[in-house]
N, C-alpha and C. Protein backbone atom coordinates (compact mmCIF):
# COMPACT_ATOMS: atom_id res chain seq x y z
N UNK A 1 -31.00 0.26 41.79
CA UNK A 1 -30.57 1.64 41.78
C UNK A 1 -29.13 1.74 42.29
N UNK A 2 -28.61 2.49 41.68
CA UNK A 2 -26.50 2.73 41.80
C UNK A 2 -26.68 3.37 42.67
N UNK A 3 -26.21 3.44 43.51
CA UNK A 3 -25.46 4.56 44.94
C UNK A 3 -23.97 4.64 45.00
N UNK A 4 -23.94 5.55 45.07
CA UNK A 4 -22.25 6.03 45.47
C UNK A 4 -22.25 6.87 46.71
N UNK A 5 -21.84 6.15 47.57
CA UNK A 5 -21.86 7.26 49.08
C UNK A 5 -20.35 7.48 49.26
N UNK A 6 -19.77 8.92 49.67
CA UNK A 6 -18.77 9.06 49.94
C UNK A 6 -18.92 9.76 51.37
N UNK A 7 -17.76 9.15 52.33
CA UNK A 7 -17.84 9.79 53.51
C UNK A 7 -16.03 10.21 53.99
N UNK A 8 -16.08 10.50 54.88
CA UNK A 8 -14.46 11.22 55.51
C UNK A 8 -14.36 12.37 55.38
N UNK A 9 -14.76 13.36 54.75
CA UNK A 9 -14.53 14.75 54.36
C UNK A 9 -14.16 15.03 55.95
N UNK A 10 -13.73 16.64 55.66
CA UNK A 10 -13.69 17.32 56.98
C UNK A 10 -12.58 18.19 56.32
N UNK A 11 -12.63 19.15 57.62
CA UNK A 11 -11.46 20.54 57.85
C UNK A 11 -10.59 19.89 58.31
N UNK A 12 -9.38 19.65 57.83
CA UNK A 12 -8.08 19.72 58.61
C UNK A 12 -6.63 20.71 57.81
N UNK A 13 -5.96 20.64 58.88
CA UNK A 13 -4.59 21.55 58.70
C UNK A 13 -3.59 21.26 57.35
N UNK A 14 -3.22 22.32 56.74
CA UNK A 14 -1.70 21.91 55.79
C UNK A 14 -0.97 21.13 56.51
N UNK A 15 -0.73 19.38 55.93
CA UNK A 15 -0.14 18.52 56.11
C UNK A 15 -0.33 17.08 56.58
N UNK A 16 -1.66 17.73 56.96
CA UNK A 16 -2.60 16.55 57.92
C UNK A 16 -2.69 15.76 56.51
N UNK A 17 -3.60 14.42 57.06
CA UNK A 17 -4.06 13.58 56.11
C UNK A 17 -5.79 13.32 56.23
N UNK A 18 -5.99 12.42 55.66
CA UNK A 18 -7.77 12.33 55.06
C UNK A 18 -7.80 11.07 54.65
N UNK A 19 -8.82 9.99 54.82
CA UNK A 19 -9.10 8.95 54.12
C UNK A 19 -10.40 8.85 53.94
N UNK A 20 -10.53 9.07 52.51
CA UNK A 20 -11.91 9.42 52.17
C UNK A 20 -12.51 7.49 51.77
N UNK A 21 -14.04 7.52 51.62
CA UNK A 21 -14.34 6.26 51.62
C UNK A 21 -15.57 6.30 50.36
N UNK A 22 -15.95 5.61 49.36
CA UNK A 22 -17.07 5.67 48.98
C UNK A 22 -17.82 4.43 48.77
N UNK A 23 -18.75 4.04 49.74
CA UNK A 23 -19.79 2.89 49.78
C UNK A 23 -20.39 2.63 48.28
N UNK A 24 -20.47 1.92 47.85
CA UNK A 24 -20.75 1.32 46.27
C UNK A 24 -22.02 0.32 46.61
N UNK A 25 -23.23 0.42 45.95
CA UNK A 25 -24.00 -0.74 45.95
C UNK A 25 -25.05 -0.44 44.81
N UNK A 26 -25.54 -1.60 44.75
CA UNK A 26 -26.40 -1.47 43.15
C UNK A 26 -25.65 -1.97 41.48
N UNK A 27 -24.90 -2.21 42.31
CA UNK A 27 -23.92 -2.57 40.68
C UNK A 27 -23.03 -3.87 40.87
N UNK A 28 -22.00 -3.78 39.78
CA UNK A 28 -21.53 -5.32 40.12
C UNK A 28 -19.96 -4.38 40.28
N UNK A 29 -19.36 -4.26 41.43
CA UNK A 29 -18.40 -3.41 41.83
C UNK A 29 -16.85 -3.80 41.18
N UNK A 30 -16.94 -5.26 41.29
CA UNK A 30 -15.93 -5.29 40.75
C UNK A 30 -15.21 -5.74 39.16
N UNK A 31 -16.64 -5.31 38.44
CA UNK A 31 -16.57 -5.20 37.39
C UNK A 31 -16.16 -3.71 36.61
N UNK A 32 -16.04 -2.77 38.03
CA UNK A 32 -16.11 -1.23 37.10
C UNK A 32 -14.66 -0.88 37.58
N UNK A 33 -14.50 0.09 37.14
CA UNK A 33 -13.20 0.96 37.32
C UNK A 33 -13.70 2.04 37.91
N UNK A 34 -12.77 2.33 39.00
CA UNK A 34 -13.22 3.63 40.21
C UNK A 34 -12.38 5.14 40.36
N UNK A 35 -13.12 5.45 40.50
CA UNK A 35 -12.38 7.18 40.52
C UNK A 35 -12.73 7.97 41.22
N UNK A 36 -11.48 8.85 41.59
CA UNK A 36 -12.20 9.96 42.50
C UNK A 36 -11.97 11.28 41.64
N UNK A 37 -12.73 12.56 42.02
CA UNK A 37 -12.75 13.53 41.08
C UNK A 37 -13.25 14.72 42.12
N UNK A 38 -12.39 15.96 41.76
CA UNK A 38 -12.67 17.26 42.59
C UNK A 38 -13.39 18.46 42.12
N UNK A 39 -13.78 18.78 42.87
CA UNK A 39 -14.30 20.42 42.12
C UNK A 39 -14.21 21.22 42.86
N UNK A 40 -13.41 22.47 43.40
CA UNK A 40 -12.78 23.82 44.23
C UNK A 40 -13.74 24.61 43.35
N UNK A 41 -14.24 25.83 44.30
CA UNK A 41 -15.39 26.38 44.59
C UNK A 41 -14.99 27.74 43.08
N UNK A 42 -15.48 27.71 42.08
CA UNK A 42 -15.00 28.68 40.64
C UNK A 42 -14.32 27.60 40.09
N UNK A 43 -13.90 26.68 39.90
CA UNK A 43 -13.22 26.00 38.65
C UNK A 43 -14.22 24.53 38.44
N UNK A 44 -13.77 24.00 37.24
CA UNK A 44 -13.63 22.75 36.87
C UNK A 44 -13.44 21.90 37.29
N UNK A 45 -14.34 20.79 37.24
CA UNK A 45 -14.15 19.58 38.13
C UNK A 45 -12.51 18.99 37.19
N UNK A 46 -12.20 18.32 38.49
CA UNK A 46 -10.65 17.87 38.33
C UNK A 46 -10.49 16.39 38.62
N UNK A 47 -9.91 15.41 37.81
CA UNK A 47 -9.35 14.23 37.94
C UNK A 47 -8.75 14.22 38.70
N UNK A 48 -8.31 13.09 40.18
CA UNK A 48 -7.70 12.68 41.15
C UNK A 48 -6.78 11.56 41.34
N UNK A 49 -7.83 10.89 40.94
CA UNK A 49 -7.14 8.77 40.98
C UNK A 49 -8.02 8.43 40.35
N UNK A 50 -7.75 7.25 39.66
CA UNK A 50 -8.51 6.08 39.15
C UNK A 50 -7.81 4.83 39.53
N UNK A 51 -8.64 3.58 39.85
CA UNK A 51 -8.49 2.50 39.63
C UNK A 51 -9.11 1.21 38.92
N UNK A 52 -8.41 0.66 37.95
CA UNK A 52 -8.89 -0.46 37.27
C UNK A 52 -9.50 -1.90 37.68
N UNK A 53 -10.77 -2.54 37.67
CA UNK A 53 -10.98 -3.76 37.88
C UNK A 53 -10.39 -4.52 37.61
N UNK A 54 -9.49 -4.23 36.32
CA UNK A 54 -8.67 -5.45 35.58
C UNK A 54 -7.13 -5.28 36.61
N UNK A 55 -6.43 -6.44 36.12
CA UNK A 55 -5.44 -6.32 36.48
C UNK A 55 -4.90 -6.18 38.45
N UNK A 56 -5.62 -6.67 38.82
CA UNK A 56 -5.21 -6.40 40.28
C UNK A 56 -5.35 -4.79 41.08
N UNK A 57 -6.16 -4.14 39.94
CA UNK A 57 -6.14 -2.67 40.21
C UNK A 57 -5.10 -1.72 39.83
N UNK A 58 -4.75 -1.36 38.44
CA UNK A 58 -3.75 -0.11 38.27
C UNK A 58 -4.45 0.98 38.34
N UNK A 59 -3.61 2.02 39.02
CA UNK A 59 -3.49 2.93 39.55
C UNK A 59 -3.38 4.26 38.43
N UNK A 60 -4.17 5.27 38.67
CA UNK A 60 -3.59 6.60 37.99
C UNK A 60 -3.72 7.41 38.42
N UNK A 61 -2.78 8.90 38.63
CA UNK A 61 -3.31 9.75 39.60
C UNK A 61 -2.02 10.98 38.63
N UNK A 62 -2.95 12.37 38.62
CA UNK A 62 -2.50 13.47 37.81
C UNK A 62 -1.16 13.97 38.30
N UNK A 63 -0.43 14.85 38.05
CA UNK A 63 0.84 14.74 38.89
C UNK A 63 0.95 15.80 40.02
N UNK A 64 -0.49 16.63 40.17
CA UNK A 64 -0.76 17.27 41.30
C UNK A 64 -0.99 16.42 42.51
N UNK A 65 -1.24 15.34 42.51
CA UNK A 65 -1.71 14.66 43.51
C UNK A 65 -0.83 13.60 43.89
N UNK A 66 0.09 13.16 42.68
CA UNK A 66 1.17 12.02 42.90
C UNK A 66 1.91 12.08 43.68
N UNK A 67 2.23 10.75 44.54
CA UNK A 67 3.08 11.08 45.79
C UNK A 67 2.19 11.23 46.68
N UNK A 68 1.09 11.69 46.92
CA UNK A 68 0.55 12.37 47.88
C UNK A 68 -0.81 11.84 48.56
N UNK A 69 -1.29 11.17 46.74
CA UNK A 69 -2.69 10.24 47.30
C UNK A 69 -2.42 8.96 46.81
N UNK A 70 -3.32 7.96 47.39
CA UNK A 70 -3.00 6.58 47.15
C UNK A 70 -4.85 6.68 46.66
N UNK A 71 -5.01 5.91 45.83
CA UNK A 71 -6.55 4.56 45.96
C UNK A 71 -6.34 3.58 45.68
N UNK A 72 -7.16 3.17 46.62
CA UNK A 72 -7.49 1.63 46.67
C UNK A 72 -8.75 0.74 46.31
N UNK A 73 -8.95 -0.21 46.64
CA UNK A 73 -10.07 -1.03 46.43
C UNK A 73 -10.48 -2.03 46.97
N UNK A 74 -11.72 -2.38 47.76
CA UNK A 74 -11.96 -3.69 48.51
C UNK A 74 -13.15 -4.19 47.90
N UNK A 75 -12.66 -5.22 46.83
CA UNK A 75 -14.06 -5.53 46.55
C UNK A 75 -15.13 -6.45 47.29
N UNK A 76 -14.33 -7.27 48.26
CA UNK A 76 -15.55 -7.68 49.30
C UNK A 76 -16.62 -6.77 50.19
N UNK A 77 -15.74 -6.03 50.01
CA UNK A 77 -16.83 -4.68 50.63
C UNK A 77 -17.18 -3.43 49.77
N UNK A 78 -17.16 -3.81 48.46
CA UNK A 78 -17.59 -3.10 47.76
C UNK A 78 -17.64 -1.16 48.05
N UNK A 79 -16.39 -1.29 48.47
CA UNK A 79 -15.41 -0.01 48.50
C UNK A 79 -14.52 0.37 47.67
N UNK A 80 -14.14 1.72 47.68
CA UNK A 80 -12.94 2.85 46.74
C UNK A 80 -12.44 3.83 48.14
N UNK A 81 -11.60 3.77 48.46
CA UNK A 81 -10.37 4.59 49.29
C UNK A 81 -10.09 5.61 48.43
N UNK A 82 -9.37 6.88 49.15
CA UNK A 82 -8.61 7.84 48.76
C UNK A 82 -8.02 8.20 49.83
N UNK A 83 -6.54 7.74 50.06
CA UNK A 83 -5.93 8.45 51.24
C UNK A 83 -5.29 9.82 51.06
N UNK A 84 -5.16 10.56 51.61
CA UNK A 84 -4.75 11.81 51.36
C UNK A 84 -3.99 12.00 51.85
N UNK A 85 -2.27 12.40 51.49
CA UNK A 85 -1.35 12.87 52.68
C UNK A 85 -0.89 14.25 52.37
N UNK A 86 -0.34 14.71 53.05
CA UNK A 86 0.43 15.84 52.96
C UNK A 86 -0.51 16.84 52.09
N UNK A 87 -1.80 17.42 52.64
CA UNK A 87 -2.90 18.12 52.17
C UNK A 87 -2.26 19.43 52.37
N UNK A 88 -2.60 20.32 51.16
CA UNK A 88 -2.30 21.52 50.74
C UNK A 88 -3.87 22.36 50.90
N UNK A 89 -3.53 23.43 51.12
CA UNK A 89 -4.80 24.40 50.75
C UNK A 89 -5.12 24.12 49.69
N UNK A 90 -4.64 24.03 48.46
CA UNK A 90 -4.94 24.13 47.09
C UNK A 90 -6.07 22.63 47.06
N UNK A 91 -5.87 22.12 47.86
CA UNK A 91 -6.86 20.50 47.86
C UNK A 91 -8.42 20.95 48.26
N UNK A 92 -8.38 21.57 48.42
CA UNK A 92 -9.46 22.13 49.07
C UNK A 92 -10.70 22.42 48.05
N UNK A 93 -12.12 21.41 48.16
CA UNK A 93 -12.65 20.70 47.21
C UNK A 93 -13.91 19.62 47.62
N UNK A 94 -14.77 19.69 46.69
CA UNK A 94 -15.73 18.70 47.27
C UNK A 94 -15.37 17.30 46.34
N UNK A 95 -15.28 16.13 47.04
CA UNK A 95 -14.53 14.88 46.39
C UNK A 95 -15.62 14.31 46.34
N UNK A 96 -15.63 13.75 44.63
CA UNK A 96 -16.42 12.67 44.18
C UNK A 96 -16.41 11.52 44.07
N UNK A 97 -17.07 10.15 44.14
CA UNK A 97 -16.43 9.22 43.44
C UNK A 97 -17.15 9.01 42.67
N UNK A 98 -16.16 8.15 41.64
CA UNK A 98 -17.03 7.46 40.47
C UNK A 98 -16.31 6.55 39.96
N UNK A 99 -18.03 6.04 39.64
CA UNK A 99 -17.54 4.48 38.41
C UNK A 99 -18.08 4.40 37.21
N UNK A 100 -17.23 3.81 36.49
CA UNK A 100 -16.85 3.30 35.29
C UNK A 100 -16.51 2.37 34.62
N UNK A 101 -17.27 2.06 33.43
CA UNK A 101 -17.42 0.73 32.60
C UNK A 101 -16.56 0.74 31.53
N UNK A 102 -15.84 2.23 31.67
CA UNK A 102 -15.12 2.64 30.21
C UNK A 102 -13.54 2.75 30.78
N UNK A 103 -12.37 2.38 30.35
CA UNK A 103 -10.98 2.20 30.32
C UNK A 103 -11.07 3.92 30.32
N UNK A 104 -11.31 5.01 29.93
CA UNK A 104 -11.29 6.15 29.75
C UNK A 104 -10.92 6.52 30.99
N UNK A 105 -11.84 6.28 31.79
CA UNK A 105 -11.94 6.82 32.76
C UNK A 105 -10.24 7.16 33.57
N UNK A 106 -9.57 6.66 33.33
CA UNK A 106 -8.03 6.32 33.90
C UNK A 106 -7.09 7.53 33.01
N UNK A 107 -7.84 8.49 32.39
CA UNK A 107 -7.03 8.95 31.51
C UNK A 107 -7.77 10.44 32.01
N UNK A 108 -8.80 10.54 33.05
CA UNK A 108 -9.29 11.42 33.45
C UNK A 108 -10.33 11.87 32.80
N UNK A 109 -11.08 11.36 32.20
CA UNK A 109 -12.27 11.71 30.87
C UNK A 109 -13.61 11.44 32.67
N UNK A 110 -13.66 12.76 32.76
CA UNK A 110 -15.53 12.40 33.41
C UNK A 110 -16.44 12.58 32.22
N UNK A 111 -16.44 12.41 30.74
CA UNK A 111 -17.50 11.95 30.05
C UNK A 111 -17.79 10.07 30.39
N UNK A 112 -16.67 9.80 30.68
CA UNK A 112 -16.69 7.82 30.91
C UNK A 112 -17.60 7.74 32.05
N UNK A 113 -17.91 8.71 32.81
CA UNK A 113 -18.11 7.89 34.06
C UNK A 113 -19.66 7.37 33.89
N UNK A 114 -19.91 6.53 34.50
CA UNK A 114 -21.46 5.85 34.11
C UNK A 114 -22.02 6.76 35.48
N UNK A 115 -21.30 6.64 36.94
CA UNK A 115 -22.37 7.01 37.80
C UNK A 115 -21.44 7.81 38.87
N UNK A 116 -22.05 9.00 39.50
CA UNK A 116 -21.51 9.69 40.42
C UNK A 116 -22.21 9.84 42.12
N UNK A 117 -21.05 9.84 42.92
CA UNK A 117 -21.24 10.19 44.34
C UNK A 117 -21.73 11.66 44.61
N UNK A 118 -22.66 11.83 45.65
CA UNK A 118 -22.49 13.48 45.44
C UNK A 118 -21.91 13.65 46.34
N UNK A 119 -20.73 13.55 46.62
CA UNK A 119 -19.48 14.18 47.30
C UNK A 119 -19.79 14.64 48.61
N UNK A 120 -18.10 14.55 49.15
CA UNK A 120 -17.95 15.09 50.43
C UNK A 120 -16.70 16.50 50.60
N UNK A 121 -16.78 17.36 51.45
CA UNK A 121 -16.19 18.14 51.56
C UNK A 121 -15.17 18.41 52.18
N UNK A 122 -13.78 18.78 51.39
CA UNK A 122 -12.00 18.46 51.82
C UNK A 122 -12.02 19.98 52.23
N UNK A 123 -11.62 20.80 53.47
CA UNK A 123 -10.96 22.08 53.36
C UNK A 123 -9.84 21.75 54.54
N UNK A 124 -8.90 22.46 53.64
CA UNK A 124 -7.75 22.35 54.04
C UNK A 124 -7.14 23.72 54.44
N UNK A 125 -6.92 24.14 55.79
CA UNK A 125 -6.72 25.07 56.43
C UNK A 125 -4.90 25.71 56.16
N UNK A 126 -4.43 26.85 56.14
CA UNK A 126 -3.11 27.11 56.10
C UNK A 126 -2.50 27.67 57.20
């Protein structure tokens, strides 16, 4: 059985930072491509970061977030990072992660994703 645990959420201030974490087990981790993904309370879930298994891990991230978030990847510990800097109200959001078997996923498609975290909660105070 896939698990995706995500932990770090919390309230903090415009500007503060966040390093969100999501525990991965049940799968072969470093075979998938990882992502994080938002959803603010009335809209559409929203693309964040992705990272690729291939390649040493490339990176994608929308240009709301560029500059601002990093992910990463440890596959000995079968982890996905999301650091968060310079947090805006507008971030303010329950963060998912997910993985993926499909290259899509890097282009922001949550139809790719094979399996989801049920998220943790970002509010970002002004």
């Amino acid at each position: 059985q896939v698990q995706l645990v995500e932990s770090g959420g919390g309230l903090v201030q415009a500007g503060d930072s966040l390093r969100l974490s999501c525990a991965a087990s049940g799968l072969i981790f470093s075979r998938y491509h990882m992502g994080w993904f938002r959803q603010a309370p009335g809209k559409e879930r929203e693309f964040v970061a992705a990272i690729t298994w291939t390649g040493d891990g490339i990176t994608y991230y929308p240009d709301s977030v560029k500059g601002r978030f990093t992910i990463s990847r440890d596959n000995a510990k079968n982890t996905v990072y999301l650091q968060m800097n310079s947090l805006k109200p507008e971030d303010t959001a329950v963060y998912y992660c997910a993985a993926s078997s499909r290259t899509r996923i890097v282009l922001g498609s949550d139809m790719s994703v094979d399996f989801w975290g049920k998220g943790t909660l970002v509010t970002v105070s002004s």
